[in-house]
Protein backbone atom coordinates (compact mmCIF):
# COMPACT_ATOMS: atom_id res chain seq x y z
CA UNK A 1 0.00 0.00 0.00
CA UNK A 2 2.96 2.41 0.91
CA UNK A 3 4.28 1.69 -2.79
CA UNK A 4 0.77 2.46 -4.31
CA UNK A 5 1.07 5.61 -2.26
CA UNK A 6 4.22 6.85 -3.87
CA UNK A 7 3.43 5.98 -7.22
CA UNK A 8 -0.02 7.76 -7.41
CA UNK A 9 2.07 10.90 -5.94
CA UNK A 10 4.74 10.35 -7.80
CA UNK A 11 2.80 10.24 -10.90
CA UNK A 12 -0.01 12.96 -10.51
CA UNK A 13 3.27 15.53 -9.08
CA UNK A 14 4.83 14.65 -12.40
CA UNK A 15 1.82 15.55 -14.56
CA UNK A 16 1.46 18.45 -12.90
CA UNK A 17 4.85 19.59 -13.46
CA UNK A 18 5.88 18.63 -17.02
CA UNK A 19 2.14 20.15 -17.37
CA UNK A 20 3.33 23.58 -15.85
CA UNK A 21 6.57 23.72 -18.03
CA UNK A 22 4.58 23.53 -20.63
CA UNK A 23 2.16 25.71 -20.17
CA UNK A 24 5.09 28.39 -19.51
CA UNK A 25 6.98 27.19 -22.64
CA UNK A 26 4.29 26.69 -25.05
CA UNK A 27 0.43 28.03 -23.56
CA UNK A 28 -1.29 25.41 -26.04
CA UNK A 29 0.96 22.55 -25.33
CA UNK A 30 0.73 22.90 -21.65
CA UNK A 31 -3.15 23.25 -22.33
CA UNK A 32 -2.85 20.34 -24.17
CA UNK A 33 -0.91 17.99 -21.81
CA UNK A 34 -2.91 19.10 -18.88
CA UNK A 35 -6.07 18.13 -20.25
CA UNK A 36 -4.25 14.51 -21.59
CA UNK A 37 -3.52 13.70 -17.68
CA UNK A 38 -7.29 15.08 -16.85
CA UNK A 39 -8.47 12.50 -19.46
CA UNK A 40 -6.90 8.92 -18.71
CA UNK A 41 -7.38 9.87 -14.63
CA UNK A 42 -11.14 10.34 -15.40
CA UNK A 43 -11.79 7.94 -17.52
CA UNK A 44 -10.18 5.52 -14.88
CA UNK A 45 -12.12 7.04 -12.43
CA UNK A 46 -15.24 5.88 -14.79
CA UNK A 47 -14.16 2.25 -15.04
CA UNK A 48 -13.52 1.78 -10.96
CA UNK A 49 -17.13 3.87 -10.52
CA UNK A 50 -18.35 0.59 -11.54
CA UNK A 51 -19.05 -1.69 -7.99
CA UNK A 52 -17.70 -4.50 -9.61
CA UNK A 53 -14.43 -2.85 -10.83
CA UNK A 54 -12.58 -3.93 -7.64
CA UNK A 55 -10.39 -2.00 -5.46
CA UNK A 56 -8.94 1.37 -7.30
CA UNK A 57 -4.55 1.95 -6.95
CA UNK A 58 -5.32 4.74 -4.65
CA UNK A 59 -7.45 3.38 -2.08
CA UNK A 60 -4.63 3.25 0.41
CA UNK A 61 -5.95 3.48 3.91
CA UNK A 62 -8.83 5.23 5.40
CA UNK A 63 -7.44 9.13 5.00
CA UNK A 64 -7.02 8.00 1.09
CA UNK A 65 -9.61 5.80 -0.26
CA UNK A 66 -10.42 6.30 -3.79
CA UNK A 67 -13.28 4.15 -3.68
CA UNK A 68 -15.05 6.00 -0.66
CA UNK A 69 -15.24 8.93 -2.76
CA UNK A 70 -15.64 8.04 -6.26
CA UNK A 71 -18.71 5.66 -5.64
CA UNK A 72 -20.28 8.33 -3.16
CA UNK A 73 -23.73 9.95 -3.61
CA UNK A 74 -21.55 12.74 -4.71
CA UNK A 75 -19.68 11.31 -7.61
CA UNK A 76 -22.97 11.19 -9.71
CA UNK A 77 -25.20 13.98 -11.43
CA UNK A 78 -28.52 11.99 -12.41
CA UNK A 79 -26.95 8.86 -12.91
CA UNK A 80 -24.01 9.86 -14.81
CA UNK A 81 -20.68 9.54 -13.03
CA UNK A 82 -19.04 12.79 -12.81
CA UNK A 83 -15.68 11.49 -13.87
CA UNK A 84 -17.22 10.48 -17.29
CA UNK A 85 -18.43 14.35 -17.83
CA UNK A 86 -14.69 15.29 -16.63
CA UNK A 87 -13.79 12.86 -19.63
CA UNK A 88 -15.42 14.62 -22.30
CA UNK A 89 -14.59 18.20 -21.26
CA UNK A 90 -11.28 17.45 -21.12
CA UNK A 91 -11.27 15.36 -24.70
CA UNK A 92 -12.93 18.75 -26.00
CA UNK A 93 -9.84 20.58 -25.01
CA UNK A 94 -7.33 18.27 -25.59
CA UNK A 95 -8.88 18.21 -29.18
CA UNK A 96 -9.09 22.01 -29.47
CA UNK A 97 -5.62 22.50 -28.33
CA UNK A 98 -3.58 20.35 -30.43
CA UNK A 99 -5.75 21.44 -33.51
CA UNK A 100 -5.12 24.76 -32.85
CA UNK A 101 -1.45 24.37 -31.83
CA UNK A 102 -1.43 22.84 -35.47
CA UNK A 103 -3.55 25.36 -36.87
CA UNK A 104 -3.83 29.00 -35.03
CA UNK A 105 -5.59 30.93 -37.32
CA UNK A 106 -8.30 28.77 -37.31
CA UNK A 107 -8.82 28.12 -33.32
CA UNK A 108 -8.25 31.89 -32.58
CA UNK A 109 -10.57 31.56 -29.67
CA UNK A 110 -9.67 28.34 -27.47
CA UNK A 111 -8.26 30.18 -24.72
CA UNK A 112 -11.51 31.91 -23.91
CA UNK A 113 -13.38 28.51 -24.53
CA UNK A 114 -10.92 26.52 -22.34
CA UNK A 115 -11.02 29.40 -20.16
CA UNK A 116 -14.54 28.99 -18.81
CA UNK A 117 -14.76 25.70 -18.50
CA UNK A 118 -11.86 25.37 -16.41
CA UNK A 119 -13.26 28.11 -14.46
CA UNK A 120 -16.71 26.09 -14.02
CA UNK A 121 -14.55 22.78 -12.88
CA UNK A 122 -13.11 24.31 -10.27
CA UNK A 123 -15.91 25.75 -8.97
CA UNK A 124 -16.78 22.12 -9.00
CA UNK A 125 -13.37 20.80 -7.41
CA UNK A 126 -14.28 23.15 -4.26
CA UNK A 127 -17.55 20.88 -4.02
CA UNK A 128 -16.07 18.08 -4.19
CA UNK A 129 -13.16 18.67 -1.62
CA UNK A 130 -15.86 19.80 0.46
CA UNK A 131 -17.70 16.21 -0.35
CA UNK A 132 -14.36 14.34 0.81
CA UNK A 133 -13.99 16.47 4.16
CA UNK A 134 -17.43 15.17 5.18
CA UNK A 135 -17.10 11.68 3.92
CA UNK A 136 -13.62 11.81 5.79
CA UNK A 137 -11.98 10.36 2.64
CA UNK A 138 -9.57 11.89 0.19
CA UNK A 139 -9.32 10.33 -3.55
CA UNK A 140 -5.95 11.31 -4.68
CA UNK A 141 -6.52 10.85 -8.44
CA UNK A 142 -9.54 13.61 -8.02
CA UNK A 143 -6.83 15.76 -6.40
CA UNK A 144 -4.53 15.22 -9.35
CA UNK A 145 -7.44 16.27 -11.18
CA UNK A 146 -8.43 19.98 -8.98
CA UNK A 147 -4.66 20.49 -9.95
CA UNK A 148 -5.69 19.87 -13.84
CA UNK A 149 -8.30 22.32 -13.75
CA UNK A 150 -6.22 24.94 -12.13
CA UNK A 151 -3.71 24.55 -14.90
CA UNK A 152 -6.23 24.76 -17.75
CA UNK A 153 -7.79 28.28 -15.75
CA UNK A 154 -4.14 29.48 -16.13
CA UNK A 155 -3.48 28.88 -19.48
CA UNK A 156 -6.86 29.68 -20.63
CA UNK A 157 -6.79 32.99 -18.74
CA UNK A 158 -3.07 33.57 -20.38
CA UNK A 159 -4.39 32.51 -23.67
CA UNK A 160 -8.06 33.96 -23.91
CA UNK A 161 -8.82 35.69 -26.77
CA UNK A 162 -9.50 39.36 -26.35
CA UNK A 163 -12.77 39.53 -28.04
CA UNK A 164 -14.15 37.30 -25.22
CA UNK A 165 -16.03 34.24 -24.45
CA UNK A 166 -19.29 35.55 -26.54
CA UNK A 167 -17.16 36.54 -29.34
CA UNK A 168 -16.10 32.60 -29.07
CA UNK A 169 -19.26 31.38 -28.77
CA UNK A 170 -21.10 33.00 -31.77
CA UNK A 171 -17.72 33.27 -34.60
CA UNK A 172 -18.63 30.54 -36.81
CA UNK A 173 -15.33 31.29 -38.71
CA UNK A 174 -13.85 30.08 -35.48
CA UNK A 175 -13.76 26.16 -35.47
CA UNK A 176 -12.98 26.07 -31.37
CA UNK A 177 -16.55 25.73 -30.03
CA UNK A 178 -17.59 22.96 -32.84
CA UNK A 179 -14.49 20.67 -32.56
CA UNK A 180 -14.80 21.29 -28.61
CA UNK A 181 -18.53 19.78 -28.64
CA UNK A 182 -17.71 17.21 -31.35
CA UNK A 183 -14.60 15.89 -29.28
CA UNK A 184 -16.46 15.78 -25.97
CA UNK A 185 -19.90 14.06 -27.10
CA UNK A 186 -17.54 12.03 -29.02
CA UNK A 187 -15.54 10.21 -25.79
CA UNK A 188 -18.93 10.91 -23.24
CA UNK A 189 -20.73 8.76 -25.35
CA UNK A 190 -18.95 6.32 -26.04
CA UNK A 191 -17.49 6.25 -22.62
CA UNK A 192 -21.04 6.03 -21.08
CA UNK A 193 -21.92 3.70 -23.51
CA UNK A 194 -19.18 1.32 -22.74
CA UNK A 195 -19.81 2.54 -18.82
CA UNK A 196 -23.71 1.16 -19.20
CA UNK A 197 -22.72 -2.07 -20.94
CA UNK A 198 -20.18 -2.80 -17.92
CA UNK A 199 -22.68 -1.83 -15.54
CA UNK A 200 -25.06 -4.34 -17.48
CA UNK A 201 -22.72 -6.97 -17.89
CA UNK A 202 -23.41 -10.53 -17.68
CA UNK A 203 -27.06 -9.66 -16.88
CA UNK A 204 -27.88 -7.72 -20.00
CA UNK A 205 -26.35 -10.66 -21.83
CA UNK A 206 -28.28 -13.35 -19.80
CA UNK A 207 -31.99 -11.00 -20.29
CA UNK A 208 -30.51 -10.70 -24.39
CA UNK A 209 -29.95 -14.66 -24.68
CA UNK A 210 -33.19 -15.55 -22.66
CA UNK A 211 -35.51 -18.31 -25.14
CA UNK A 212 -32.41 -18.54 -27.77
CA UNK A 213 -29.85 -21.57 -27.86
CA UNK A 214 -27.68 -19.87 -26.05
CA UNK A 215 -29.48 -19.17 -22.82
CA UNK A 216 -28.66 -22.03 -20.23
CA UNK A 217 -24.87 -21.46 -21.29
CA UNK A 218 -25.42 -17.64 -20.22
CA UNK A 219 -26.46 -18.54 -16.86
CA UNK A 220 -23.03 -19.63 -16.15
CA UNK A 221 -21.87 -15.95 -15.96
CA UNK A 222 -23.86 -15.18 -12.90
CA UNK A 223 -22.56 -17.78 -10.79
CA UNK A 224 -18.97 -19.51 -9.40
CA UNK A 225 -18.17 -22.58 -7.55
CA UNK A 226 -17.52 -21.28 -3.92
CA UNK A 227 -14.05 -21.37 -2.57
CA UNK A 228 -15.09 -23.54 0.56
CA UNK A 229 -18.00 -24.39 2.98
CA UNK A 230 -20.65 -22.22 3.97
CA UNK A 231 -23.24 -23.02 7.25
CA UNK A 232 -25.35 -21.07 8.92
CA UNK A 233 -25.33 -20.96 12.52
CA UNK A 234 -29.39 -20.64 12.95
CA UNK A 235 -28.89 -16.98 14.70
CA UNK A 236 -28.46 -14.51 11.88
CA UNK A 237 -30.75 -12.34 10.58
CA UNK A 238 -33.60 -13.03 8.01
CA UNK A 239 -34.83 -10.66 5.45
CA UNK A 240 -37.83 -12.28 3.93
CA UNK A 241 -39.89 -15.90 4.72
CA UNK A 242 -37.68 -17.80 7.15
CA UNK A 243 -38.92 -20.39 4.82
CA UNK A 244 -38.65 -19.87 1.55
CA UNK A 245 -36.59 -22.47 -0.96
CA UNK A 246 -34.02 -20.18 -1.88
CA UNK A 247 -31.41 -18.60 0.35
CA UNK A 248 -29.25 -15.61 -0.46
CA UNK A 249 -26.69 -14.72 2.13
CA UNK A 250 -24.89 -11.21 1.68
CA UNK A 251 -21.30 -10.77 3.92
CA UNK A 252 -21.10 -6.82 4.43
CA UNK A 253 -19.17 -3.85 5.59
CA UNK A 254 -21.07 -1.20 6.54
CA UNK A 255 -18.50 1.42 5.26
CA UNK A 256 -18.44 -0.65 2.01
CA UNK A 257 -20.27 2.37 -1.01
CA UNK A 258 -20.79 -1.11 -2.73
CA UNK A 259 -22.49 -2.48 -0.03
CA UNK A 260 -24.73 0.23 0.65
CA UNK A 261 -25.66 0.45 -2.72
CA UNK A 262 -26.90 -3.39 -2.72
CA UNK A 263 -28.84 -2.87 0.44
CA UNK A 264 -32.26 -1.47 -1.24
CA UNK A 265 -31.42 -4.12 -4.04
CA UNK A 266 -31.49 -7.10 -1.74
CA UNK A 267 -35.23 -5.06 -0.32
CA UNK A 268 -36.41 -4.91 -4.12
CA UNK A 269 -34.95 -8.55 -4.64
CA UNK A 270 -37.35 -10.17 -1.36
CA UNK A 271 -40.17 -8.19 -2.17
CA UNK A 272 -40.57 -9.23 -5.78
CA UNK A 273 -39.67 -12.80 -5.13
CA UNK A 274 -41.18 -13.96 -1.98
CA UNK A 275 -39.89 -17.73 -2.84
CA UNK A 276 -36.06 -16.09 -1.94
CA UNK A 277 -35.05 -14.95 1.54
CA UNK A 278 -32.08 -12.85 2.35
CA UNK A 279 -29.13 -14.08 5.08
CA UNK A 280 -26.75 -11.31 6.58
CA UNK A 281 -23.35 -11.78 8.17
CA UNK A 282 -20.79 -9.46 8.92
CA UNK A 283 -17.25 -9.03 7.15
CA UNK A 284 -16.01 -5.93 8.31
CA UNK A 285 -12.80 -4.79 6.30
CA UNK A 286 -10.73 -3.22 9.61
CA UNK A 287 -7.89 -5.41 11.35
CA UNK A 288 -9.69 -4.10 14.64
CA UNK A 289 -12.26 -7.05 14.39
CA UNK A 290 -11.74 -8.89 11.76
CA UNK A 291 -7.84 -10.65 11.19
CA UNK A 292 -7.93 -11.67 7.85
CA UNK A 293 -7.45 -7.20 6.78
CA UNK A 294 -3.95 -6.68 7.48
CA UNK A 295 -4.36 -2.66 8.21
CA UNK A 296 -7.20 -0.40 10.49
CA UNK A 297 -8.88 0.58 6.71
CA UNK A 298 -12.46 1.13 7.92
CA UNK A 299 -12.20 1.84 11.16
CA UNK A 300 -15.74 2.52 11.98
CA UNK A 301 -16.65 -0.70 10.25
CA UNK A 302 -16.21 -3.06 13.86
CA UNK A 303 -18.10 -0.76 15.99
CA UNK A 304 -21.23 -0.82 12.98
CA UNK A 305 -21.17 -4.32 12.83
CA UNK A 306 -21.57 -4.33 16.61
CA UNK A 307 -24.46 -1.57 16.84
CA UNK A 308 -26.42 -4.32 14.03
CA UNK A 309 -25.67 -7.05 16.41
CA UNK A 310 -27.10 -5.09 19.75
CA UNK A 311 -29.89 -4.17 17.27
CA UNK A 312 -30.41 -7.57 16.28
CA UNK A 313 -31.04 -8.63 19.72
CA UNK A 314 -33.78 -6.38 20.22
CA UNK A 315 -35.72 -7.49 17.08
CA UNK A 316 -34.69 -3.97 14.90
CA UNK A 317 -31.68 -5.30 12.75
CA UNK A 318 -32.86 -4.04 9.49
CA UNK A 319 -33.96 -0.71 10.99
CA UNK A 320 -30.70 -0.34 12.42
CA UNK A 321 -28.66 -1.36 8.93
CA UNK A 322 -30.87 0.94 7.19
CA UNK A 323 -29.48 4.10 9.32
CA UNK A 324 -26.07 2.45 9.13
CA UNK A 325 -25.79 2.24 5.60
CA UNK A 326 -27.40 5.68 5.01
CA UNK A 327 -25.06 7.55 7.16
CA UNK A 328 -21.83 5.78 6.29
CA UNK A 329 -20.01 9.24 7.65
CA UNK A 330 -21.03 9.00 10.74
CA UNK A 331 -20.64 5.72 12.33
CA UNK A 332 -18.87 6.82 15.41
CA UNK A 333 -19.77 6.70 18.41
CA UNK A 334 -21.90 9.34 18.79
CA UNK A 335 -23.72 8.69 15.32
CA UNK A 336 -23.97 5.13 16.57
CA UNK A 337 -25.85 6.03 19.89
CA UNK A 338 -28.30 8.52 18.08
CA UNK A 339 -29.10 6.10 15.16
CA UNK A 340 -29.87 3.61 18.19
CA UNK A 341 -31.95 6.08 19.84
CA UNK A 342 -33.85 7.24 16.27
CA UNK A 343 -34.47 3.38 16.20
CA UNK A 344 -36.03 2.98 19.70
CA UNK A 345 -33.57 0.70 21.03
CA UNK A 346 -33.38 0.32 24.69
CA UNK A 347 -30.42 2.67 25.56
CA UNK A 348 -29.17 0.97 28.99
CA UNK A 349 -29.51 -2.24 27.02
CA UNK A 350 -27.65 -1.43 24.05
CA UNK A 351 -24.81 0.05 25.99
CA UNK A 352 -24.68 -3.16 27.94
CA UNK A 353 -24.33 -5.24 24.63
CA UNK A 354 -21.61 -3.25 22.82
CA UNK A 355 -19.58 -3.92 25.50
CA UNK A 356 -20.23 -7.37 25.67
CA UNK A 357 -17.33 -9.78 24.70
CA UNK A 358 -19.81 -12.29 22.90
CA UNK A 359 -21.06 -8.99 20.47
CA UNK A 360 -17.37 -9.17 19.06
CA UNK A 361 -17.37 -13.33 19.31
CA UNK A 362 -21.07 -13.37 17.13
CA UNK A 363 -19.05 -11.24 14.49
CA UNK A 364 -15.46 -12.90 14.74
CA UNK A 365 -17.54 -16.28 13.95
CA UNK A 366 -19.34 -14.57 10.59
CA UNK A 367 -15.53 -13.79 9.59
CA UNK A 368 -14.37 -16.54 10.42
CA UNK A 369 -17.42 -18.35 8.14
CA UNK A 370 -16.51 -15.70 5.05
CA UNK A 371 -12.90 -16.83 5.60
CA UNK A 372 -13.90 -19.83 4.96
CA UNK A 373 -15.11 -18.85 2.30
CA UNK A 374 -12.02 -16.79 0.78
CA UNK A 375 -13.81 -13.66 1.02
CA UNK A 376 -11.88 -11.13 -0.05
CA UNK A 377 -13.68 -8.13 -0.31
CA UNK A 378 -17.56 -7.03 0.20
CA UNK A 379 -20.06 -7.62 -0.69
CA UNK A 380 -19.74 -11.41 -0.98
CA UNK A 381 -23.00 -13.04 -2.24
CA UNK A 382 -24.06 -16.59 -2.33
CA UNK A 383 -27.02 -18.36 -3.15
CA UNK A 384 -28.21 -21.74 -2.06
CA UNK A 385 -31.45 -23.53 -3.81
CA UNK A 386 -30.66 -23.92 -7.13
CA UNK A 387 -27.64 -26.57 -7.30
CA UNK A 388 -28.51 -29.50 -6.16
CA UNK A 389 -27.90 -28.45 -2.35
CA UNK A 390 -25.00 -26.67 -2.92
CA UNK A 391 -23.80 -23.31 -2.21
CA UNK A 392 -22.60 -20.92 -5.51
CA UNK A 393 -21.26 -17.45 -5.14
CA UNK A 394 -22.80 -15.03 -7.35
CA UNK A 395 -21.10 -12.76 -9.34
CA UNK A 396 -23.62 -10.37 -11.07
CA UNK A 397 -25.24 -9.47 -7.54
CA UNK A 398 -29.31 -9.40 -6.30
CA UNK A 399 -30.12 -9.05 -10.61
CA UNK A 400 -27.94 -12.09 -11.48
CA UNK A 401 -29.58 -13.57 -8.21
CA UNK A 402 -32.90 -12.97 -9.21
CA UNK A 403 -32.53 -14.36 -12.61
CA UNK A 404 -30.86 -17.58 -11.49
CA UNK A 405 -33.91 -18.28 -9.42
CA UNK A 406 -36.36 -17.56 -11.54
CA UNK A 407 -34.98 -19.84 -14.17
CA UNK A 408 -34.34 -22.79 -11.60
CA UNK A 409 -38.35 -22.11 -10.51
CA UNK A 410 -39.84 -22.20 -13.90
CA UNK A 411 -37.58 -25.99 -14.59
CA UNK A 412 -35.27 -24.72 -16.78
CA UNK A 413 -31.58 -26.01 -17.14
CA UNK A 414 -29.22 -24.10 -15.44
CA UNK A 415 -24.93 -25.14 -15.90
CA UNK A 416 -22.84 -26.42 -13.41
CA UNK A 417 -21.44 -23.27 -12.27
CA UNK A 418 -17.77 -22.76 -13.45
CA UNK A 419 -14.42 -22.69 -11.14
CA UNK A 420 -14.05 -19.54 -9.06
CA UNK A 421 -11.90 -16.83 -10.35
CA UNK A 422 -8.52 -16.31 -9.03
CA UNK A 423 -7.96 -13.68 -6.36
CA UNK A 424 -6.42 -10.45 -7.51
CA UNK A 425 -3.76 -10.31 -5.03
C-alpha cells in the first residue's frame, strides 16, 4: 500500500509539473498535456465507478480511499458519473488545443473557450473537496485532477482571446466551439456507452440470450463454484420468509459504497420474489475485528457491525442497517448512539451489549465463516437452492440472483457453475 502511495504521488506531481513547463513554454501545449492527464485519470475514475471494478490503486488506507469517494452519492449527477463528464470536457480541449497548436488561425478563440470551462470545474473541485472532508476520505486521483483544472484556468486565462467568451461562442469562422462539442460528445458517449454495458454486464447478456440456444450457457456468468464451505449458525438475521426455498446470504461492511448500494437491491430482490429470503453476516474490512485485513482501513466498520448485532437482539436489525448504511459518515460513536436512539432501542440495554465480549465473538464467527469462504472483499453473495444443495457465489449481484432463481423455478436447465476466479492479489 505504501508503494501504491508513492506511485499515485509520484505520478499525478509529475503531470502536474511537465504540465506547468509547458504551459510556460508553449500556452497550447501545456493546455494540451494538462487536459491529456485530466483525461486517462477520469476515464479511470469511470471504469472503478463501476461496484464491480474492484479496489482502485489509490485506495490506500482510510485518509485516502479512492473508492469512498468516487462511488459516493456525490460522484454522480442523475446517474451519470461525474468522472465520465470530466472525460469529455477534457477530450474537448485536448482536441481544441492540439488542432489549434497545429492550426492558429483557425482556433483563434480556445483560450476563452478553455477558459470557462476550467473556471466552471473548479468551482466544482471546491464541491467536491468539500464532499471528501465530510465523507472523511480523500481520492488522490480527483486531487490530481483539482490540480488539472487549475492549470487549464491558467493557461486559458493567459491565452483567452481578447474579443471574449461571446465573441467565441457565436464566430462561426472560429472552429474552437464545434471541434470542442464534437470531441467531448464524441468520448462521453462512447465512454457512457461502454460505462452502461459494464454496468449491465453478464445480466444484460443473460436477459438478451433468454428463449435462444444460447441461454442455459449464459447462466453460467452469474454464478462460481464457492471457494469452501458455507453453514449457517441458525442466529443470523432473516430478510424475507424464514422459509422460503431459496437462500441468499450477503457478507457486508457497513463502510463498504458497494455495499450500501446493494442494500435497497437485496429489499427490491425479497419483495418481488417472496420464494427467496435474504441471510446477513458481517465481514467488516478493519484489522480491529476482523484478522484476515492486514491494516485499520475502515475503522468505523467493527463498531457498525456491533451496533447491528445489539440491534439484532432487540428485534430492529434491518432498521438499524438501514441508518447504518445511510449515514456511512457517521458511524462513530456518537452517530452510533443517536441512530440507536432514532431506532427505539433500549439505551441501557444497548450500551450493555456493545460492550459485551460475545457482540465481538457473534461477528469474529461470521468472519471466520466468510474466511472460509475466501472472502476477499464485500459484498460477498451466495445463493443456495438452485444446485442440487449446494452453495454458488454469485457474481452479477441481487439481478444475477434474481434471474438464477427464476430460471431454476420455472424448470429450466441451469450449468454447473464454473471454477471460481482467481484472487487479484
Amino acid at each position: 500500500m505504501q508503494g501504491n502511495l508513492l506511485l499515485v504521488v509520484g505520478g499525478v506531481l509529475v503531470g502536474w509539473t511537465l504540465s506547468g513547463l509547458l504551459l510556460w513554454k508553449d500556452r497550447r501545449l501545456g493546455i494540451a498535456m494538462a487536459s491529456a492527464m485530466g483525461l486517462l485519470v477520469a476515464l479511470y475514475l469511470g471504469a472503478q465507478h463501476l461496484d464491480s471494478a474492484g479496489a482502485s490503486l489509490c485506495s490506500i488506507n482510510q485518509v485516502f480511499d479512492c473508492d469512498k469517494v468516487n462511488r459516493s452519492q456525490y460522484s454522480e449527477v442523475m446517474g451519470i458519473p461525474i468522472a465520465l463528464l470530466g472525460a469529455g470536457f477534457y477530450a474537448a480541449v485536448l482536441a481544441a488545443a492540439v488542432l489549434g497548436r497545429l492550426n492558429p488561425d483557425k482556433y483563434p478563440r480556445t483560450g476563452s473557450l478553455v477558459l470557462a470551462g476550467a473556471a466552471l470545474s473548479v468551482v466544482y473541485s471546491a464541491f467536491l473537496a468539500w464532499a471528501s472532508v465530510k465523507l472523511g476520505a480523500w481520492c488522490l486521483l480527483c486531487i490530481s485532477m483539482y490540480g488539472v483544472n487549475l492549470l487549464l484556468l491558467v493557461g486559458g486565462w493567459t491565452s483567452r482571446h481578447p474579443d471574449g467568451l461571446v465573441a467565441a461562442l457565436g464566430d462561426r469562422e472560429d472552429r474552437s466551439l464545434s471541434t470542442m462539442l464534437t470531441a467531448g460528445l464524441v468520448v462521453f458517449v462512447a465512454s457512457m456507452g461502454w460505462y452502461n454495458m459494464q454496468k449491465g454486464g453478464a445480466v444484460a447478456e443473460v436477459k438478451g440470450a433468454q428463449g435462444g440456444q444460447d441461454e442455459t450457457a449464459a447462466y453460467a456468468q452469474l454464478m462460481e463454484q464457492t471457494r469452501g464451505t458455507l453453514t449457517l449458525d441458525g442466529t443470523e438475521p432473516v430478510l424475507g420468509d424464514p422459509g422460503a426455498p431459496y437462500t441468499v446470504v450477503e457478507f457486508a461492511d457497513f463502510e463498504c459504497p458497494a455495499c450500501a448500494s446493494v442494500t435497497p437491491m437485496m429489499h427490491e430482490l425479497v419483495e418481488r420474489n417472496p420464494n427467496v429470503k435474504v441471510v446477513f453476516k458481517q465481514y467488516p474490512l478493519s484489522n480491529i475485528c476482523n484478522p484476515n485485513i492486514g491494516r485499520e482501513f475502515h475503522k468505523n466498520a467493527c463498531r457498525a457491525a456491533s451496533a447491528a448485532e445489539c440491534a439484532h437482539q432487540q428485534g430492529r436489525f434491518w432498521d438499524m442497517t438501514y441508518l447504518l448504511f445511510k449515514n456511512q459518515t457517521e458511524l462513530d460513536a456518537d452517530g452510533i448512539s443517536f441512530m440507536a436512539e432514532q431506532v427505539g432501542l433500549d439505551a441501557a440495554a444497548f450500551t450493555a451489549c456493545m460492550g459485551d465480549p460475545s457482540t465481538l465473538a457473534s461477528i469474529q464467527a461470521d468472519v471466520a465463516a466468510g474466511e472460509r469462504l475466501g472472502i476477499d472483499g464485500t459484498p460477498a453473495l451466495f445463493l443456495h437452492g438452485i444446485a442440487e444443495g449446494q452453495w454458488v457465489a454469485l457474481t452479477a449481484g441481487p439481478e444475477g440472483a434474481e434471474l438464477l432463481v427464476r430460471a431454476h423455478a420455472q424448470g429450466k436447465t441451469l450449468p454447473p457453475p464454473p471454477p471460481p476466479a482467481p484472487h487479484d492479489h
